[in-house]
Protein backbone atom coordinates (compact mmCIF):
# COMPACT_ATOMS: atom_id res chain seq x y z
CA UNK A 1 -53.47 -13.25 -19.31
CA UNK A 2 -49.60 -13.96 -20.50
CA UNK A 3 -48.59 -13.31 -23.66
CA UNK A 4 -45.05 -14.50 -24.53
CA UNK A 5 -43.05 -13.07 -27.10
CA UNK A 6 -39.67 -14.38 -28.61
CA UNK A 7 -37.88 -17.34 -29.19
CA UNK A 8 -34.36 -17.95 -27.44
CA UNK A 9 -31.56 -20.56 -27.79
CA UNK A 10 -30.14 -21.75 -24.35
CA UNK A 11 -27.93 -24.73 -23.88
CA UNK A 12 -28.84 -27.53 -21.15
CA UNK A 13 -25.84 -29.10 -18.97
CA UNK A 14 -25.75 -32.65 -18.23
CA UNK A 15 -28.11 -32.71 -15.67
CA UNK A 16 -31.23 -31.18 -17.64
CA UNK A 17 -30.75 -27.51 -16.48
CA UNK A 18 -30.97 -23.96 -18.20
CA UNK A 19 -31.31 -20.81 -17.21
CA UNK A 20 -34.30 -18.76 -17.89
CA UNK A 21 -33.20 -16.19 -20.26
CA UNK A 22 -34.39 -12.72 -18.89
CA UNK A 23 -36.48 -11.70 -21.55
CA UNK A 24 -38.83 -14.50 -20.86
CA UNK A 25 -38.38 -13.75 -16.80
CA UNK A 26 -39.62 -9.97 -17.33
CA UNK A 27 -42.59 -11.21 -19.04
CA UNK A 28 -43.30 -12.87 -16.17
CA UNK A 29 -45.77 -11.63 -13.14
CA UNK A 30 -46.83 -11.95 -10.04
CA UNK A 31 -46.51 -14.03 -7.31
CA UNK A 32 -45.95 -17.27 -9.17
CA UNK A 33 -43.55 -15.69 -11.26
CA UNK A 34 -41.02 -18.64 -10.95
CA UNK A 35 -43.73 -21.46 -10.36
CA UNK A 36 -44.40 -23.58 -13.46
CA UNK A 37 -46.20 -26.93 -14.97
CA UNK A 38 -44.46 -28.51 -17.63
CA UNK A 39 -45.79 -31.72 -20.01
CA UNK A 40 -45.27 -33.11 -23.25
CA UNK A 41 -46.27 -31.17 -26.26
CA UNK A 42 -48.56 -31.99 -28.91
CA UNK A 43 -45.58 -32.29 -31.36
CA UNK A 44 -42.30 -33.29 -30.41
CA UNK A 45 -41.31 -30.90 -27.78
CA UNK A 46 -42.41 -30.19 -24.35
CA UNK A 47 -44.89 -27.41 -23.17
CA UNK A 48 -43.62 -25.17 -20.20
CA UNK A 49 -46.87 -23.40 -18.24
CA UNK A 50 -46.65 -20.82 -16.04
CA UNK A 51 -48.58 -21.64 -13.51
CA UNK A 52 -50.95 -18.96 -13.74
CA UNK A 53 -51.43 -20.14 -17.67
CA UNK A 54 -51.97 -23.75 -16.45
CA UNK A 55 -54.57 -23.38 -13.72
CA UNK A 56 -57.35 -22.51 -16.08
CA UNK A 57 -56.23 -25.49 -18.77
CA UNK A 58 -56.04 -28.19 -15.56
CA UNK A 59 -59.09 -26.72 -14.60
CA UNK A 60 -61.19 -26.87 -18.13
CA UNK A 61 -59.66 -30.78 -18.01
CA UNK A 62 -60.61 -31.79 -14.50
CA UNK A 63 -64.51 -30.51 -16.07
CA UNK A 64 -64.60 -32.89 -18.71
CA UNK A 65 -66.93 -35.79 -18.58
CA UNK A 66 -64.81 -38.88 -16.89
CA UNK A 67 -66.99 -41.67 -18.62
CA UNK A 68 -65.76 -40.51 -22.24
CA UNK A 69 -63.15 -43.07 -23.09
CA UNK A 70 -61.98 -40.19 -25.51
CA UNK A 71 -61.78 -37.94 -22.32
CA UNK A 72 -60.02 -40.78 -20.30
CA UNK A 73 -57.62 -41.51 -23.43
CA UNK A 74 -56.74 -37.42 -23.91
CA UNK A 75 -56.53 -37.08 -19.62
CA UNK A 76 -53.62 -40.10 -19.38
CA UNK A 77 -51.95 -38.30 -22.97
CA UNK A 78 -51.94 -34.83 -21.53
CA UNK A 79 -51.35 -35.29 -17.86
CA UNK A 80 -48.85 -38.39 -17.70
CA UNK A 81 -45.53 -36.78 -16.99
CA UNK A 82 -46.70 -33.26 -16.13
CA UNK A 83 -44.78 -31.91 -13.36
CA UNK A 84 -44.46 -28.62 -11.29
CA UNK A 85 -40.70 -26.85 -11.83
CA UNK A 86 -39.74 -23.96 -10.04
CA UNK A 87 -36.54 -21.72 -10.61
CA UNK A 88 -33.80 -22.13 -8.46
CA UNK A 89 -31.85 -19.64 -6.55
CA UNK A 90 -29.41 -19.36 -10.27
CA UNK A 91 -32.91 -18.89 -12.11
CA UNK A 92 -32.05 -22.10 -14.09
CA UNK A 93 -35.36 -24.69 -14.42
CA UNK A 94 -34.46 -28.70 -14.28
CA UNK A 95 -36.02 -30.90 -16.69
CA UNK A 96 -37.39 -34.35 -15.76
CA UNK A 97 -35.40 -37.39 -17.27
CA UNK A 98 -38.16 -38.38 -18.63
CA UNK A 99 -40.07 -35.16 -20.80
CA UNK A 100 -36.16 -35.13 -21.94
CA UNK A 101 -36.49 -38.43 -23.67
CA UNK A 102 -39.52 -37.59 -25.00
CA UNK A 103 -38.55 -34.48 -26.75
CA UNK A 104 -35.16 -35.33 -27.73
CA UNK A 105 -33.41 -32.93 -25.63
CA UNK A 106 -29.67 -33.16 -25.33
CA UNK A 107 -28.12 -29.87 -25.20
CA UNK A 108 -28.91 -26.92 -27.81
CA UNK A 109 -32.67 -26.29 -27.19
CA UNK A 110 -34.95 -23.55 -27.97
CA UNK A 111 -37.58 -21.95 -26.37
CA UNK A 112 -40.93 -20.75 -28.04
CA UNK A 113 -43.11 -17.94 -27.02
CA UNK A 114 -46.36 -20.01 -28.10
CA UNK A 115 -49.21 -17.48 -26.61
CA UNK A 116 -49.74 -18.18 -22.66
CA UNK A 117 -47.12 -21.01 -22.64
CA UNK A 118 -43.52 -21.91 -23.78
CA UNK A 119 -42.55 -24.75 -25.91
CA UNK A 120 -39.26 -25.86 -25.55
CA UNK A 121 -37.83 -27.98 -28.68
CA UNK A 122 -34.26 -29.70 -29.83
CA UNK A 123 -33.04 -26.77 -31.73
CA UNK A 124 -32.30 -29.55 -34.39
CA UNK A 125 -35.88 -30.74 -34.74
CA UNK A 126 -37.26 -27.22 -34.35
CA UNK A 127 -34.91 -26.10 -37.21
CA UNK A 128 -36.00 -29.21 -39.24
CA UNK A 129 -39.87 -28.13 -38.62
CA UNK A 130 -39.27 -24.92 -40.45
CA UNK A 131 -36.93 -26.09 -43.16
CA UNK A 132 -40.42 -28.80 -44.44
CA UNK A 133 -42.46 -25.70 -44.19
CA UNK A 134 -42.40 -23.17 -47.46
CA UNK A 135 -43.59 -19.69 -46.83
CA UNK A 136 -46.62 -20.35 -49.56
CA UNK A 137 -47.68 -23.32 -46.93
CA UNK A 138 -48.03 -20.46 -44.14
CA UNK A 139 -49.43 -17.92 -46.03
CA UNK A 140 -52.52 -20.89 -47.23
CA UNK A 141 -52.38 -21.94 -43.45
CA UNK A 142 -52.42 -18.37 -41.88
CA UNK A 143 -55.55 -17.72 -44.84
CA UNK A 144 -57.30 -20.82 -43.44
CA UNK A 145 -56.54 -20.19 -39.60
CA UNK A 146 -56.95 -16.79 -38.99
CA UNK A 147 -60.42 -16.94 -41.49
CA UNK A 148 -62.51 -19.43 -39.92
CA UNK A 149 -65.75 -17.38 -38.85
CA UNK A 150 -64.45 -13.87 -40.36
CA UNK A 151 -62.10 -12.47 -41.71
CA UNK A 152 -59.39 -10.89 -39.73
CA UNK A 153 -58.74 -6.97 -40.02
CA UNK A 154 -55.45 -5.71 -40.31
């Protein structure tokens, strides 16, 4: 399994490209190194797979039951607008028009190490998410998270 690290600020030219930074590219392996899904995020921001990240996720939703309007309603939510990206030969990855609206993405944009994906926000709105969020909220969210059947060992 992948397991990002790091968050980086790169800067998107007019036509919805930015280059990979290398830390992230050494993290990747394999053969699919420079294949990738991308979609809309739960929150504002869009949700860059590797490939080999997104194979078991597309795989877990093609299982679930069709007939569950729930199931139907989540499908249309978390597969309208996902698209494969690959690098090009400059390593840079191109953004569809569309996931660009979505997210807000002009120009300054950050990308998230978020596990076995990246999430890529406006580095305005990303700022803005940590500014509402006091360290006392994370420290009662990271209790309540990381607690849930027992307690974590450090």
């Amino acid at each position: 399994m992948i397991g990002f690290l790091g968050e980086y600020e790169v800067t998107m030219d007019a036509k919805g490209r930015f280059l990979l930074p290398v830390a992230l590219k050494k993290q990747l392996a394999g053969e699919t190194a420079s294949q990738f899904v991308i979609n809309r995020g739960i929150e504002t921001c869009l949700t860059l797979y590797p490939m080999q990240s997104w194979e078991p996720i597309f795989s877990e939703v093609s299982k679930l039951n069709e007939f569950d309007p729930k199931v139907r309603q989540f499908r249309r939510y978390f597969l309208n607008g996902a698209t494969n990206l690959e690098l090009d030969t400059a390593g840079r990855l191109l953004l569809p028009k569309s996931l660009m609206d979505y997210a807000g993405l002009v120009k300054d944009i950050v990308l998230v190490s978020a596990v076995n994906k990246i999430e890529i926000w406006d580095k305005i709105k990303y700022t803005q998410f940590f500014e509402t969020f006091s360290p006392q909220s994370y420290s009662e969210l990271a209790n309540e998270v990381m607690n849930k059947d027992q307690p974590l060992k450090s």
